[in-house]
Protein backbone atom coordinates (compact mmCIF):
# COMPACT_ATOMS: atom_id res chain seq x y z
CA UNK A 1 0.00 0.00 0.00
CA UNK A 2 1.45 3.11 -1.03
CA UNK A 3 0.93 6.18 2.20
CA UNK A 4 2.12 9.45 2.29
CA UNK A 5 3.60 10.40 5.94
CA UNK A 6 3.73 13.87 6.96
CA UNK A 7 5.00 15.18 9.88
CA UNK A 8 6.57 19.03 11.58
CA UNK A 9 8.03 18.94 14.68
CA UNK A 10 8.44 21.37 17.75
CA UNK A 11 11.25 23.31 15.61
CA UNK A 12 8.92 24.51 13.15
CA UNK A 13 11.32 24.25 10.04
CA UNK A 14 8.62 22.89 7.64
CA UNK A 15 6.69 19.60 6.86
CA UNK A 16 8.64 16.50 6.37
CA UNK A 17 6.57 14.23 4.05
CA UNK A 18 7.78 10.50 2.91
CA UNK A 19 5.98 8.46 0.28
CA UNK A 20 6.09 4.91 1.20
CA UNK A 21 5.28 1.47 0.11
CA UNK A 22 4.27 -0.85 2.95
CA UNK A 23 4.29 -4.90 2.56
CA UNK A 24 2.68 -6.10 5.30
CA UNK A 25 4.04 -9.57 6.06
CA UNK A 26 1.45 -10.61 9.40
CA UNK A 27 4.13 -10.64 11.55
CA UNK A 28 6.57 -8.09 10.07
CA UNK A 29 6.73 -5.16 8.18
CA UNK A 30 8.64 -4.03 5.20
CA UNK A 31 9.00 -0.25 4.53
CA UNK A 32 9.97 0.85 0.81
CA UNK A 33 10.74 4.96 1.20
CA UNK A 34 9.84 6.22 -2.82
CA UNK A 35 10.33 9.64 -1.57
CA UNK A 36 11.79 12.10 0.72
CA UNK A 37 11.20 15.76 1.36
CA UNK A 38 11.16 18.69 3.37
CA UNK A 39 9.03 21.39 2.48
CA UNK A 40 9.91 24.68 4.45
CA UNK A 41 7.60 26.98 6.22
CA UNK A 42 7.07 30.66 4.49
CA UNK A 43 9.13 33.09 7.50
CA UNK A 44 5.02 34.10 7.50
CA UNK A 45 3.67 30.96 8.52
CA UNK A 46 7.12 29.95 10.57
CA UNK A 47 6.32 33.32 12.42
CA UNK A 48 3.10 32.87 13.23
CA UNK A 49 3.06 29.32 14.04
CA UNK A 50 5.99 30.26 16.59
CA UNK A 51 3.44 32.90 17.99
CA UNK A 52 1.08 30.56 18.70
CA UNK A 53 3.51 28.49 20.64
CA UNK A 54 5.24 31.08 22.52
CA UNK A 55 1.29 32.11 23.84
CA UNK A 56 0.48 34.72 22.08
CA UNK A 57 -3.21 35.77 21.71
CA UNK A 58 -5.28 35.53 18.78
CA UNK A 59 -9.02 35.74 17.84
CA UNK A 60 -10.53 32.44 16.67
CA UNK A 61 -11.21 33.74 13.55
CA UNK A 62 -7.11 34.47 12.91
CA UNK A 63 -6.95 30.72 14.87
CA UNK A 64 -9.00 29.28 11.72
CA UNK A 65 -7.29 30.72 8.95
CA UNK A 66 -3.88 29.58 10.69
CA UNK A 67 -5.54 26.41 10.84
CA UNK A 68 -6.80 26.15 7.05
CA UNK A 69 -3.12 27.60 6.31
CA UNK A 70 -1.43 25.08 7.31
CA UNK A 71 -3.65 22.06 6.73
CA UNK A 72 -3.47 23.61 2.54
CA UNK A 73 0.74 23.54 2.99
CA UNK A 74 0.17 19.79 4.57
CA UNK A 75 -1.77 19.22 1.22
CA UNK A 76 1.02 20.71 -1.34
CA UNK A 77 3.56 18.83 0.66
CA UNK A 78 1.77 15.58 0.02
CA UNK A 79 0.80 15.82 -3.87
CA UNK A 80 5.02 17.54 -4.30
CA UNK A 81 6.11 14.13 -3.06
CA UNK A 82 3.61 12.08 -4.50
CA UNK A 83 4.06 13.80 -8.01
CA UNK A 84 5.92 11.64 -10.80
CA UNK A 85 4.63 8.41 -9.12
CA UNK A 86 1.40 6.40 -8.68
CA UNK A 87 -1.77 8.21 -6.35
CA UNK A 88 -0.91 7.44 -2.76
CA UNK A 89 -3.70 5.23 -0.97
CA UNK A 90 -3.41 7.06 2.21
CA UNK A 91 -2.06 9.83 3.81
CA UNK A 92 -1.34 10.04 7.62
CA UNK A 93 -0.23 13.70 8.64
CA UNK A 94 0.82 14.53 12.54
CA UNK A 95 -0.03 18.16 11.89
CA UNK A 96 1.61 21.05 13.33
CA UNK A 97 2.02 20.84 17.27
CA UNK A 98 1.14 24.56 18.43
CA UNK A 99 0.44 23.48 22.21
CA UNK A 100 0.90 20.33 24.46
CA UNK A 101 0.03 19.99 27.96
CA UNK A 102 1.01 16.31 29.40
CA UNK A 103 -0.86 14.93 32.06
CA UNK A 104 0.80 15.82 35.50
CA UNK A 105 1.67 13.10 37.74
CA UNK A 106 0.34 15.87 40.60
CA UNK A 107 -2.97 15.86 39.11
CA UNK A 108 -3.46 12.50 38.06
CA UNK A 109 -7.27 12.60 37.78
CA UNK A 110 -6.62 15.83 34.81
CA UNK A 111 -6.29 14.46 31.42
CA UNK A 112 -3.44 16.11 29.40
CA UNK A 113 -4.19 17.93 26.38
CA UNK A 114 -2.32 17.96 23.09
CA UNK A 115 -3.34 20.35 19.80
CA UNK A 116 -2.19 19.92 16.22
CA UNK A 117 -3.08 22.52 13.75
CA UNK A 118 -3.66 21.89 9.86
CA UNK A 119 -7.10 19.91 9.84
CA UNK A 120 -6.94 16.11 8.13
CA UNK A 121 -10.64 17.25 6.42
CA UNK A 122 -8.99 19.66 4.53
CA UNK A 123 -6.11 17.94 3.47
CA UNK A 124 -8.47 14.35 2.17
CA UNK A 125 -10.33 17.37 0.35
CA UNK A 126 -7.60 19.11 -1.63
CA UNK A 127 -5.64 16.07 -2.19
CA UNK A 128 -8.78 13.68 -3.06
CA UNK A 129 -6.77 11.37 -0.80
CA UNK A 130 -7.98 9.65 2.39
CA UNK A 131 -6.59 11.15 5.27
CA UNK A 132 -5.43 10.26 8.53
CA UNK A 133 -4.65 12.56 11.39
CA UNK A 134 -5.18 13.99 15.10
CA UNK A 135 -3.18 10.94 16.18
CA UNK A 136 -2.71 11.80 20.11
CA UNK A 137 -6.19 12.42 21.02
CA UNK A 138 -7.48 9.10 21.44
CA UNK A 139 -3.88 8.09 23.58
CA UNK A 140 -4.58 11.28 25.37
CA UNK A 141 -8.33 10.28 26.19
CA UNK A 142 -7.43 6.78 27.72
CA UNK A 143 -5.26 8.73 30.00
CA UNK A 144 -2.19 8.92 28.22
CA UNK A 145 0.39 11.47 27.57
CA UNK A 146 0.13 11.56 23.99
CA UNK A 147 3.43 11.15 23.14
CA UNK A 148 5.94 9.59 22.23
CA UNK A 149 3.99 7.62 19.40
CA UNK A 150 7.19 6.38 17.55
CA UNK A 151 8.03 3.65 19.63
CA UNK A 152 5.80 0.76 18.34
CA UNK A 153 7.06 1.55 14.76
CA UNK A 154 10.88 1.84 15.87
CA UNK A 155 10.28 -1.57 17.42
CA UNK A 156 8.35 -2.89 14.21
CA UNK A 157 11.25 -1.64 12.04
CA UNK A 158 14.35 -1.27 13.95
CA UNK A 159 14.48 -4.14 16.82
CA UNK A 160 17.95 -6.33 16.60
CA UNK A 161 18.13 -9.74 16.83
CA UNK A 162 21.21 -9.60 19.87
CA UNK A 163 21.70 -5.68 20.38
CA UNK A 164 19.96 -3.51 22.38
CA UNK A 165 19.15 -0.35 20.87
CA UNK A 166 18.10 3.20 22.23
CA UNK A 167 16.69 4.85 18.85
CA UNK A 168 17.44 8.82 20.03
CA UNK A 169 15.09 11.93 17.65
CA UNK A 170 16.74 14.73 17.90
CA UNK A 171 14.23 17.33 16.82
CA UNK A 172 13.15 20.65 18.79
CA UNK A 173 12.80 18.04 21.40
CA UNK A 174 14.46 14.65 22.02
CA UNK A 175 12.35 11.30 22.52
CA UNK A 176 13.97 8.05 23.01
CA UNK A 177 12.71 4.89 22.29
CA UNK A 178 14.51 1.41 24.23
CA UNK A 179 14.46 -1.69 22.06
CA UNK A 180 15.73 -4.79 23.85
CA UNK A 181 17.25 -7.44 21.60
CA UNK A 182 14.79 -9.83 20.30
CA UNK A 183 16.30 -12.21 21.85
CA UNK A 184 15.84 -10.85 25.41
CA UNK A 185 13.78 -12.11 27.82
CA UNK A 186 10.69 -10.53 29.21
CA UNK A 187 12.53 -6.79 29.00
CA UNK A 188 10.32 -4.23 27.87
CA UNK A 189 10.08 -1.50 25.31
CA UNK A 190 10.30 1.71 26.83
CA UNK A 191 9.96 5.15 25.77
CA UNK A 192 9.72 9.00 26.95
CA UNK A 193 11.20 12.55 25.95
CA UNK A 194 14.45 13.43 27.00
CA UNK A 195 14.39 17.36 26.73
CA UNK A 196 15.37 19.57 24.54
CA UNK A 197 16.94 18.39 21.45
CA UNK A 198 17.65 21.42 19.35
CA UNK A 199 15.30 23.85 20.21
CA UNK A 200 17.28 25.77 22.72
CA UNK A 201 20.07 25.68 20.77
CA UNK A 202 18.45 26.87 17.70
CA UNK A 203 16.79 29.86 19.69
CA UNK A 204 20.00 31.09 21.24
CA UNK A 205 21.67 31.31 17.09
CA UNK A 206 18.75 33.16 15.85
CA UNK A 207 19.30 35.40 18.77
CA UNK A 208 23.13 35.49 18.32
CA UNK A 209 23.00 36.38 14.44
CA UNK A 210 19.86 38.70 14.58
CA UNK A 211 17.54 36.39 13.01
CA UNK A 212 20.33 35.75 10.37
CA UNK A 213 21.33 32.05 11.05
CA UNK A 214 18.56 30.01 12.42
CA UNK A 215 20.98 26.89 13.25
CA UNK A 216 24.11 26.04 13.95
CA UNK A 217 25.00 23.90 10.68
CA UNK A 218 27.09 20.56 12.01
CA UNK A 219 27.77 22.21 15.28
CA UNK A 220 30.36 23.79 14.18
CA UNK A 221 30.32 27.30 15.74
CA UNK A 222 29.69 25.18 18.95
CA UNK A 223 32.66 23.25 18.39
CA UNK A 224 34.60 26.05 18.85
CA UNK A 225 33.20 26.91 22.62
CA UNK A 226 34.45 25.62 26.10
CA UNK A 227 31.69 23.55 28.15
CA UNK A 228 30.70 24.94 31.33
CA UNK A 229 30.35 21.87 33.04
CA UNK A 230 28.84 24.00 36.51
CA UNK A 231 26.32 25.88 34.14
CA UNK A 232 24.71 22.09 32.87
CA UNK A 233 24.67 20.55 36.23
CA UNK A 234 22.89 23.16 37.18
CA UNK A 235 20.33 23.18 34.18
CA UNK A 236 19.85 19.48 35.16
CA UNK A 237 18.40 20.03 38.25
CA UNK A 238 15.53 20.89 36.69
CA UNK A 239 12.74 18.91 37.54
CA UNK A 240 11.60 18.06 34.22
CA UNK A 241 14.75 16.20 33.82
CA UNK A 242 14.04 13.40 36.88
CA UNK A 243 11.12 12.90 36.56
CA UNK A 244 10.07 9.46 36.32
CA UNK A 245 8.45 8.19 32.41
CA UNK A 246 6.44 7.95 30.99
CA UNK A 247 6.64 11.49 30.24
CA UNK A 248 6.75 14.12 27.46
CA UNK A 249 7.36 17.93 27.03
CA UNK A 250 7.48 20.68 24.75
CA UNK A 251 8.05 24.08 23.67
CA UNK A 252 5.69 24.94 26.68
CA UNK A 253 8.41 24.06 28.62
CA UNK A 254 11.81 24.55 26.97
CA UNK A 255 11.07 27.61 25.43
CA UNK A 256 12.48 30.96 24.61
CA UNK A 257 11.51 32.14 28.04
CA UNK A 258 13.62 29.01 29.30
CA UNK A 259 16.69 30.21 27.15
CA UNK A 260 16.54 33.50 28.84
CA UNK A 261 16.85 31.82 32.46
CA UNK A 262 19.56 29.72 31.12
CA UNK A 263 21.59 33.06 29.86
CA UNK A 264 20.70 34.74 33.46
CA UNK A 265 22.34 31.84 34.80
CA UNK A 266 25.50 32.28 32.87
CA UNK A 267 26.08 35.60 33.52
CA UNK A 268 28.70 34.81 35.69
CA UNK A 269 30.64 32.96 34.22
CA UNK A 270 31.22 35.41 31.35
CA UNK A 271 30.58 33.07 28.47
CA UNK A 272 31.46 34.10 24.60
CA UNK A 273 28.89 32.87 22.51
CA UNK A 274 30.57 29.62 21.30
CA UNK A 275 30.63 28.31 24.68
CA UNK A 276 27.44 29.26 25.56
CA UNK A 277 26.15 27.35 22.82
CA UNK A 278 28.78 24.29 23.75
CA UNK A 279 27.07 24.35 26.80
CA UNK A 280 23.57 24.15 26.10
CA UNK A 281 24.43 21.49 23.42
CA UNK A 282 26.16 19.75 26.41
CA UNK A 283 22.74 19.78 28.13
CA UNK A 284 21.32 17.67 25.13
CA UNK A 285 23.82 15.58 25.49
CA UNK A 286 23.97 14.95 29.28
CA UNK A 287 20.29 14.71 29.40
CA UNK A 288 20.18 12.11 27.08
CA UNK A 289 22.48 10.35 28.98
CA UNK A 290 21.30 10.83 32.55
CA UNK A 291 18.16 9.76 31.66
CA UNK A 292 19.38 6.46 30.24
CA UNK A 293 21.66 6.25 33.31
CA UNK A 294 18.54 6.66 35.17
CA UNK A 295 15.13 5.03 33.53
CA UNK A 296 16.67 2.36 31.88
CA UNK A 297 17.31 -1.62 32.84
CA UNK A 298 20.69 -1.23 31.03
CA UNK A 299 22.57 0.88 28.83
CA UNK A 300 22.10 0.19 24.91
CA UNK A 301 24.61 -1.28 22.58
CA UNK A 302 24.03 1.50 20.16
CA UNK A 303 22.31 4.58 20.16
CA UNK A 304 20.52 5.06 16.60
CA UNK A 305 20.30 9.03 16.09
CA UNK A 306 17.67 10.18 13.78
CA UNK A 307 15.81 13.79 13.75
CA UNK A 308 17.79 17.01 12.37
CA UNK A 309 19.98 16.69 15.20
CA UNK A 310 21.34 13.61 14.19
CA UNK A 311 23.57 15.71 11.15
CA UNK A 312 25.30 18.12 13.91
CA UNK A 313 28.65 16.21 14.40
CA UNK A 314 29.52 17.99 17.38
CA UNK A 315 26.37 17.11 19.40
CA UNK A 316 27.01 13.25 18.30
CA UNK A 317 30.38 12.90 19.74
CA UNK A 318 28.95 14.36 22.61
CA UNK A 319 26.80 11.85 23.27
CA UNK A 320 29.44 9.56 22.29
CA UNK A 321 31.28 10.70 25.01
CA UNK A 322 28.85 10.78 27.33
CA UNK A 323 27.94 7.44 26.47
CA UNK A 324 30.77 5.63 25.69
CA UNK A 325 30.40 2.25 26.28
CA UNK A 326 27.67 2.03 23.35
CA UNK A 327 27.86 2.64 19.76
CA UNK A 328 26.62 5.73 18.26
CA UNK A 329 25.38 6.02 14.74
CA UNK A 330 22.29 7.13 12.77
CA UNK A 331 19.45 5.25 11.77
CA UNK A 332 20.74 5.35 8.38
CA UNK A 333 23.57 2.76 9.15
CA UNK A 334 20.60 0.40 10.66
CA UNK A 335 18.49 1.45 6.55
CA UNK A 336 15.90 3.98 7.80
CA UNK A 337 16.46 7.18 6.58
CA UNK A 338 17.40 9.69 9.50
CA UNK A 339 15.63 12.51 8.26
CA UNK A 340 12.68 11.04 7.24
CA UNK A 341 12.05 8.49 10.06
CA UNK A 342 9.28 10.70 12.03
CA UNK A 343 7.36 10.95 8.67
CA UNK A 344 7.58 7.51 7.94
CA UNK A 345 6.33 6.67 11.28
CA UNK A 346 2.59 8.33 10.89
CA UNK A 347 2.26 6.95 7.60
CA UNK A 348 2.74 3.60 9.56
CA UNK A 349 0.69 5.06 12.16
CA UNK A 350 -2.04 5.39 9.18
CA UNK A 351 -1.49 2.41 8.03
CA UNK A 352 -2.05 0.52 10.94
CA UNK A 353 -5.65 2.89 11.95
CA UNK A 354 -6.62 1.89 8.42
CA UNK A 355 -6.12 -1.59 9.30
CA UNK A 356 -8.00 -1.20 12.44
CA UNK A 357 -4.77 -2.08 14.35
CA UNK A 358 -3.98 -0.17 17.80
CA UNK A 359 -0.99 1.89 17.63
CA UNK A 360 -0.32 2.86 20.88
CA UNK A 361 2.11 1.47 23.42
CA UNK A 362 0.41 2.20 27.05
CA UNK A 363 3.71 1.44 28.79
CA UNK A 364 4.98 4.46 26.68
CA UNK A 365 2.48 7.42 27.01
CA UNK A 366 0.58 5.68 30.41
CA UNK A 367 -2.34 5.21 28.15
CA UNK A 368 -4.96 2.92 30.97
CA UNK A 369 -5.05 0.65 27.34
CA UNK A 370 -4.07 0.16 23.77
CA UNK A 371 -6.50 2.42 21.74
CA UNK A 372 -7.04 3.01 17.99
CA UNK A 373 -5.10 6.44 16.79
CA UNK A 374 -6.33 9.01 14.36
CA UNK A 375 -9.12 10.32 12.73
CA UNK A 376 -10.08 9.72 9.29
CA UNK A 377 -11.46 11.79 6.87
CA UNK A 378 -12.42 10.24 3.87
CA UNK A 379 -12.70 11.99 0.14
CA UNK A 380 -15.64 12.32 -1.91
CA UNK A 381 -17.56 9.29 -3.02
């Protein structure tokens, strides 16, 4: 079955959208990627999207046409990477994420709430494809945190026969998903979000440059800075950080707010600005590996980067050295395309709600029980 995946994560950048053919084998699957693309955000809609998620106030009428704005780029995304081959069965699109409130393990009788802009009716409608989306709500409704989803597919597509694996996104915000070997006995897959990925780092560049760079390509201006080891054991303390899974954050969170406590904090140690941002690329690092250190049975074999992060050499030897008695590589080296891998996943994710196939993982998102995920919109008969 061919499915188009779409997918844009907490750093806004644009829509990552995969065309994929899926041979479903019973037990297995086997995923084909066609196609790969990203399809950036107009500075417009990157602005106002960013709005949104930093709280600001808007009428509902300005909420709707944000809405419809983005659910018609989800739709140009999907027939740009389906153009040149056959129609596309299916399309499963995440959305946009423009708020996310997990449910607090205070207030355990409060459900958590979870809101993805760019509306799967539009999308079937413009594309005359079916369409699947508003995957968390159902998760979120059985009590669940909503997030991470990824982990059943990581495990479907990415489980080793003898090597334990941590599959690590690095996106705005980092989510890990624990794959015993398959040969294992009775160990469990586990999953949560680590923290921020590259979200903090990417704020502090645009801040840096003026609004010129909006990264740091590879690390490399990083690379050039002197950790402040004080400064990130310090930002660990943050509660976020030990808190037990299953758990999940966001931009609510770790945002630009949270940079500017982080840079009040560093004030005395006089920091340049490449080792303020080798710091706060330390913190990525270190709280990826604290919370391994801390949540899981065992540390992996390897560590399987995907997620932008995963191209920024200097933040993977950092977790190399952080973690050094496992391997660290990208999902690439283990054949699922780094970039692309979050895409691929909710076209899966469609895939397996077209099916009629659960696609959550309760001991992931503390759903009370495996539930159906995603709405679907169908086109015109």
């Amino acid at each position: 079955m061919r499915i188009i995946g779409l997918m844009s994560g907490t750093s806004v950048d644009g829509i990552d959208a995969a065309l994929v053919e899926i041979e479903d084998h019973h037990t297995s699957l086997t995923i084909h990627l066609l196609q790969a693309q990203t399809y950036p955000y107009s500075e417009s809609l990157r602005s106002q999207i960013l709005d949104v998620c930093s709280g600001k106030p808007l009428s509902m009428e300005s909420f709707a046409t944000l809405d419809d704005a983005i659910a018609q780029e989800f739709a140009k995304a999907a027939l740009a990477i389906n153009h040149g081959h056959p129609k596309a069965q299916l399309i499963g699109s995440h959305g946009q994420t423009v708020f996310h409130r997990p449910r607090s393990p205070q207030a355990i009788e409060t459900l958590g709430y979870s809101l993805q802009l760019g509306r799967g009716a539009l999308i079937a409608h413009i594309t005359q494809i079916k369409t699947i989306s508003n995957f968390r709500a159902a998760d979120i409704a059985a009590q669940g945190q909503g997030a991470p989803l990824v982990p059943p597919i990581d495990a479907a597509l990415l489980t080793h026969l003898s090597h334990s694996r941590a599959i690590q996104n690095i996106g705005g915000i980092g989510n890990v998903t624990y794959l015993p070997a398959r040969n294992a006995i009775q160990t469990p897959i586990l999953g949560w979000d680590t923290g921020p990925g590259n979200m903090l780092l990417d704020l502090a560049i645009t801040q840096f440059t003026n609004g010129k760079q909006t990264y740091d390509a590879d690390g490399a201006w990083a690379a050039t800075g002197e950790i402040c080891n004080e400064l990130v054991t310090h930002w660990l303390t943050q509660p976020f950080f030990s808190q037990a899974p299953p758990k999940s954050t966001g931009r609510e969170q770790f945002s630009a707010a949270y940079l500017e406590s982080c840079c009040q904090d560093a004030k005395p140690f006089s920091l340049m600005p490449a080792d303020f941002l080798a710091t706060l690329t330390e913190l990525t690092a270190r709280s990826i590996a604290q919370s391994y250190q801390q949540f899981l049975p065992e540390l992996p074999d390897e560590v399987l980067l995907c997620g932008g992060g995963s191209r920024n050499s200097y933040l993977k030897s950092r977790i190399q050295a952080n973690l050094p008695t496992a391997q660290v590589l990208t999902t690439d080296e283990a054949g699922i395309n780094a970039d692309a891998k979050e895409a691929i996943a909710f076209a899966v994710l469609a895939y397996w709600r077209h099916c009629g196939q659960c696609g959550n993982l309760p001991a992931v998102t503390g759903a009370t029980q495996s539930v159906l995920l995603g709405e679907i919109h169908p086109t015109a008969v």
